[in-house]
C-alpha atoms as a PDB file:
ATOM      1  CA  UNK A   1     -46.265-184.063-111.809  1.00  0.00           C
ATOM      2  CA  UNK A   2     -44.843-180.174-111.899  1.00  0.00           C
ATOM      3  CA  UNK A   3     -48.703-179.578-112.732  1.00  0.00           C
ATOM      4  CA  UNK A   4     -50.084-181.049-109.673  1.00  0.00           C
ATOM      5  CA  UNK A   5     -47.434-179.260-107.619  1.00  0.00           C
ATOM      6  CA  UNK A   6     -48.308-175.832-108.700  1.00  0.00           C
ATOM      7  CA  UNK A   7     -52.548-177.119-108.116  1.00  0.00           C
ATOM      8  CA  UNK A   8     -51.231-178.040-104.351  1.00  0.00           C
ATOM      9  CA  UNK A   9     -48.788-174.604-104.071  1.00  0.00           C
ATOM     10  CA  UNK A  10     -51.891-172.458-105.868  1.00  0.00           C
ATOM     11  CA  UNK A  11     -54.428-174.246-103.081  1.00  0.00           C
ATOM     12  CA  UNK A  12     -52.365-173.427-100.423  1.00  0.00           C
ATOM     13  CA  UNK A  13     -51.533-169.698-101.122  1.00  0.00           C
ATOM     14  CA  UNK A  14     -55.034-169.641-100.841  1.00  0.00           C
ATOM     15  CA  UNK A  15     -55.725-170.881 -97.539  1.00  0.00           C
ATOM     16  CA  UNK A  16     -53.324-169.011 -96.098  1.00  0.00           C
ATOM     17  CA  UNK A  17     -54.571-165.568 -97.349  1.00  0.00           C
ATOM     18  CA  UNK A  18     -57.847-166.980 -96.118  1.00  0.00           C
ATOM     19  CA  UNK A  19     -56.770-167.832 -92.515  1.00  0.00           C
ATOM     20  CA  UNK A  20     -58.552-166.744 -89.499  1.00  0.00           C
ATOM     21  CA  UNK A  21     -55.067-164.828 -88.913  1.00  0.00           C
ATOM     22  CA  UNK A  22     -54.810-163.087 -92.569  1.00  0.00           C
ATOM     23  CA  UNK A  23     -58.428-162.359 -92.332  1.00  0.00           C
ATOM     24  CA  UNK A  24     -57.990-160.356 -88.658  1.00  0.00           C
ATOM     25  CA  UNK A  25     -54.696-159.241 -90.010  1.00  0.00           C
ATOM     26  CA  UNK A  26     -56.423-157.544 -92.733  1.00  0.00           C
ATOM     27  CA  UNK A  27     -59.828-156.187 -90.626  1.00  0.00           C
ATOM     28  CA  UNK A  28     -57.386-154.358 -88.677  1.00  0.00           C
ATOM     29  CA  UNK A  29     -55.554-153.150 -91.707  1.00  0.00           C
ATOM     30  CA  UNK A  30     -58.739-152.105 -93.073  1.00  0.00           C
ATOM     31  CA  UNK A  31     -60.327-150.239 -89.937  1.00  0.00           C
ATOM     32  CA  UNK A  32     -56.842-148.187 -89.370  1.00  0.00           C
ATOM     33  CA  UNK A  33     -57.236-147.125 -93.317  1.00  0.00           C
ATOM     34  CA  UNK A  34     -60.897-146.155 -92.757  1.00  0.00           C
ATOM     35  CA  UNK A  35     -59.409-143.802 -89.429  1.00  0.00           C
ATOM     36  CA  UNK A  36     -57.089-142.491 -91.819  1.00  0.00           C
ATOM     37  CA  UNK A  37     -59.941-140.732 -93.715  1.00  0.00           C
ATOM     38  CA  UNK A  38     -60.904-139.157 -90.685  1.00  0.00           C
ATOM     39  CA  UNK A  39     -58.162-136.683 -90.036  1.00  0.00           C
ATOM     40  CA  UNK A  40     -56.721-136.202 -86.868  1.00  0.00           C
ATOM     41  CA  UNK A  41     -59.026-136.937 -83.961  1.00  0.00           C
ATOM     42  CA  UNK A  42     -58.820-138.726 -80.929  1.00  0.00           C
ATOM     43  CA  UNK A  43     -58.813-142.341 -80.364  1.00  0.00           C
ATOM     44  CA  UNK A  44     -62.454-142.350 -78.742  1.00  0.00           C
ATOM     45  CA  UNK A  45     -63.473-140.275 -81.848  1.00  0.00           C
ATOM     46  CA  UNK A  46     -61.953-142.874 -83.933  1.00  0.00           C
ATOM     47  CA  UNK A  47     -63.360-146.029 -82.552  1.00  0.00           C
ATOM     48  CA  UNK A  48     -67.297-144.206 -82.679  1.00  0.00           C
ATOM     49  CA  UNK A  49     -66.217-143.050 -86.145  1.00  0.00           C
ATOM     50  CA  UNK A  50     -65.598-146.415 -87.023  1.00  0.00           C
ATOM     51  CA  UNK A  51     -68.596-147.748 -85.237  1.00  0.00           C
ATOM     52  CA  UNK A  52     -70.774-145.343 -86.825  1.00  0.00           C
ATOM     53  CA  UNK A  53     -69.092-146.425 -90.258  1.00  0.00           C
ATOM     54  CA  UNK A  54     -69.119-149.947 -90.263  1.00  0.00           C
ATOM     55  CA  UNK A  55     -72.435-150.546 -88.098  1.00  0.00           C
ATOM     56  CA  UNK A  56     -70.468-152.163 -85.051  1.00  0.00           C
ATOM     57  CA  UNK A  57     -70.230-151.145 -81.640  1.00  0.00           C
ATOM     58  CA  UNK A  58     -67.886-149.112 -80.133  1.00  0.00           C
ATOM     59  CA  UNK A  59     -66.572-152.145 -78.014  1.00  0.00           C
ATOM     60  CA  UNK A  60     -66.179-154.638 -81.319  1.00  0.00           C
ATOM     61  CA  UNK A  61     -64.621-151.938 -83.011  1.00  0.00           C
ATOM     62  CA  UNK A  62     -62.282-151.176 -80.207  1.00  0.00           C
ATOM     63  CA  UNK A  63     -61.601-155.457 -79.831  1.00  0.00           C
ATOM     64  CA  UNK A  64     -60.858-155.289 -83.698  1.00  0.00           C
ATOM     65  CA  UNK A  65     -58.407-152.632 -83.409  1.00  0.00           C
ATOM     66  CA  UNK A  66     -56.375-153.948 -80.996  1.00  0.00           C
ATOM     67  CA  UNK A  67     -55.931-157.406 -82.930  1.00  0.00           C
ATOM     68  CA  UNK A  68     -58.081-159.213 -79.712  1.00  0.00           C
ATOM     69  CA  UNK A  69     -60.506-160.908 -82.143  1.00  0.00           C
ATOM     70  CA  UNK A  70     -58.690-163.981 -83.818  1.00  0.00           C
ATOM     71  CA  UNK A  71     -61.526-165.205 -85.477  1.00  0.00           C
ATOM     72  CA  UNK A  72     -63.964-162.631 -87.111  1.00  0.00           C
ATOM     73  CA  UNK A  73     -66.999-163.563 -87.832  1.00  0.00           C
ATOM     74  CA  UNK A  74     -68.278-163.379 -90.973  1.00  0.00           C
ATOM     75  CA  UNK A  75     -71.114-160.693 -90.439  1.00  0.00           C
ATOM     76  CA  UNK A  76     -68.378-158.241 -88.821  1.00  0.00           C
ATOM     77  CA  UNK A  77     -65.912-159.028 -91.862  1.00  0.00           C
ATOM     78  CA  UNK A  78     -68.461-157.936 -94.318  1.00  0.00           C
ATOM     79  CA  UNK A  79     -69.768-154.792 -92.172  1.00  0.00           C
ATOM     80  CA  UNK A  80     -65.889-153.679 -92.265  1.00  0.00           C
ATOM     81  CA  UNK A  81     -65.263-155.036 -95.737  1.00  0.00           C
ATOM     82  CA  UNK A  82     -68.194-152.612 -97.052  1.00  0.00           C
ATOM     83  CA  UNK A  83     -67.019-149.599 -95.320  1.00  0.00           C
ATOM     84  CA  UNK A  84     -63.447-150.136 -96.474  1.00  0.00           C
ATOM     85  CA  UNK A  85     -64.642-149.888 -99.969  1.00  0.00           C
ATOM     86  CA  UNK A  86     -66.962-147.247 -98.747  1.00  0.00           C
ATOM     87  CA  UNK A  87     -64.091-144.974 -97.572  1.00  0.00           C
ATOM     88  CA  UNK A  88     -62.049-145.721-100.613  1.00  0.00           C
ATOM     89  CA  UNK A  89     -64.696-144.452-102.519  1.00  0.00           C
ATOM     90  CA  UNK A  90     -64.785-141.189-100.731  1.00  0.00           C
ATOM     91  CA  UNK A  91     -61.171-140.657-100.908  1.00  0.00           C
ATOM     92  CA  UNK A  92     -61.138-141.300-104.495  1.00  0.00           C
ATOM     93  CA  UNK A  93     -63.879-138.654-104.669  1.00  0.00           C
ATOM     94  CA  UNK A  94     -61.678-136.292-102.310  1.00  0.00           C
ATOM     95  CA  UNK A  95     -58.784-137.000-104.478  1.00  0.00           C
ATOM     96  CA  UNK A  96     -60.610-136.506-108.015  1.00  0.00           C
ATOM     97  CA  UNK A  97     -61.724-132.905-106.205  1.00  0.00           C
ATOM     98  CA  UNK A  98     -58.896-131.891-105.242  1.00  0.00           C
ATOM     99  CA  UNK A  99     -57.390-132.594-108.306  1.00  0.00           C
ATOM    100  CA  UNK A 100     -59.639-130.559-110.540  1.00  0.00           C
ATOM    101  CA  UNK A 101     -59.230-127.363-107.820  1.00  0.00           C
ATOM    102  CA  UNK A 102     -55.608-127.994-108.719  1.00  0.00           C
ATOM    103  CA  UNK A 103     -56.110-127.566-112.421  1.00  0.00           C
ATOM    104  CA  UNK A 104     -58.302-125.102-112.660  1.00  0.00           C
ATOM    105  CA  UNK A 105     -55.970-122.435-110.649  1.00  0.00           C
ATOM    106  CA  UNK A 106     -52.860-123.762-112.803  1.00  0.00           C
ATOM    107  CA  UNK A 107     -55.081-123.302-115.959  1.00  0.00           C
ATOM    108  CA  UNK A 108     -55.886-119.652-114.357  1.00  0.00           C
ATOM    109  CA  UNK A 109     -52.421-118.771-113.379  1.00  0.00           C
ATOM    110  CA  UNK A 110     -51.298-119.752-117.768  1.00  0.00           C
ATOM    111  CA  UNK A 111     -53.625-117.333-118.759  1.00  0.00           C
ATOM    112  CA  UNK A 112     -52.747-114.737-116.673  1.00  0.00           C
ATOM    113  CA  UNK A 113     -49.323-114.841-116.081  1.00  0.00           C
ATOM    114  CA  UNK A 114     -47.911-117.395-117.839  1.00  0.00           C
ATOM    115  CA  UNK A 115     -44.282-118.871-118.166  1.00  0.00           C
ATOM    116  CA  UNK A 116     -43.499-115.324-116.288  1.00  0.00           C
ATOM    117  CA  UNK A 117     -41.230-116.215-112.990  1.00  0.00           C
ATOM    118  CA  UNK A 118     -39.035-113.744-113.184  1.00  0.00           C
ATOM    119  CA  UNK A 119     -40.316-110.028-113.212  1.00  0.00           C
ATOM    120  CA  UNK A 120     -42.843-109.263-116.545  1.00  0.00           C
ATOM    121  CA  UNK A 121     -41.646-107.236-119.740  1.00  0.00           C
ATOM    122  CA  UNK A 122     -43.835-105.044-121.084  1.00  0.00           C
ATOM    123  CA  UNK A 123     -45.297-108.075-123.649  1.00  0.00           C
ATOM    124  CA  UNK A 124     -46.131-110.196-121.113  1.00  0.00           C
ATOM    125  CA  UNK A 125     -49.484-112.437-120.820  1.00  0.00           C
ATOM    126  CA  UNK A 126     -50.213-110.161-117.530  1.00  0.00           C
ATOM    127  CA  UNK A 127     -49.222-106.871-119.387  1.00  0.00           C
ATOM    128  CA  UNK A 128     -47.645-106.662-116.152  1.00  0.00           C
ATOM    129  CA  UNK A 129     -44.006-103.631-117.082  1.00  0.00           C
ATOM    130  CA  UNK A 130     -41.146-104.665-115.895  1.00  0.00           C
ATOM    131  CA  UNK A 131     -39.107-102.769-112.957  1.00  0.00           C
ATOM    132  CA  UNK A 132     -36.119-103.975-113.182  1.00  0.00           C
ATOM    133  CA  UNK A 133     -33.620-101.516-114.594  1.00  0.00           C
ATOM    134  CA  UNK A 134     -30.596-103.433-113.997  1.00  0.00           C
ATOM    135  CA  UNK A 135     -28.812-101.076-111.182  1.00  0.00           C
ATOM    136  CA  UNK A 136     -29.244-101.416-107.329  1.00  0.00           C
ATOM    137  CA  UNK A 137     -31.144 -98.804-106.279  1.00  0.00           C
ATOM    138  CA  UNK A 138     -31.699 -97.966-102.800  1.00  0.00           C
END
């Protein structure tokens, strides 16, 4: 009997996630992440962004944005769907980029200067001679 409960509870979950409401719920969420990706630019530059990305016009995308569409057709969920993954892609990309600019200049900043923060003795990585002497001087 507990079995057949969880079946019904499982089935459910389901259709809820797969409502006409989840489903616009998540277009939306999915069209504001793909404007995310495209830095700061206006809203018009955003909605013919988006069109541009996802194949739909500026007036669907706009629709879509503001949450007007309840029901999404199928067609337009798939356009969005692929650009979503699309722009993830990208930013992953971005992200793996950025990430190996990082290493690289902390890889070239150990071999020059190493663990030195405070000012270099005469042994240092750098060969970089210390000035400090101790005593203020003016």
């Amino acid at each position: 009997m507990s079995e057949q409960r969880e079946i019904l509870s499982a089935r459910a979950e389901i259709r809820i996630m797969n409502s006409p409401d989840a489903v616009a719920t998540n277009v939306q969420t999915w069209l504001r992440a793909i404007a995310d990706t495209f830095g700061r630019v206006s809203l018009k530059e955003t909605f013919m962004l988006l069109a541009r990305a996802t194949s739909l016009t500026v007036g669907q995308v706009k629709r879509l944005w503001y949450g007007e569409w309840h029901v999404i057709p199928a067609h337009v969920f798939l356009a969005i769907a692929k650009a979503y993954r699309s722009a993830i892609n990208r930013a992953q990309a971005f992200a793996d980029h950025q990430k190996a600019i990082w290493t690289l200049l902390n890889q070239e900043w150990d071999e020059t200067w190493g663990d030195c923060l405070s000012p270099c003795e005469p042994g240092s990585p750098a060969g970089v001679a210390s000035t400090h002497t101790g005593a203020h001087s003016p």
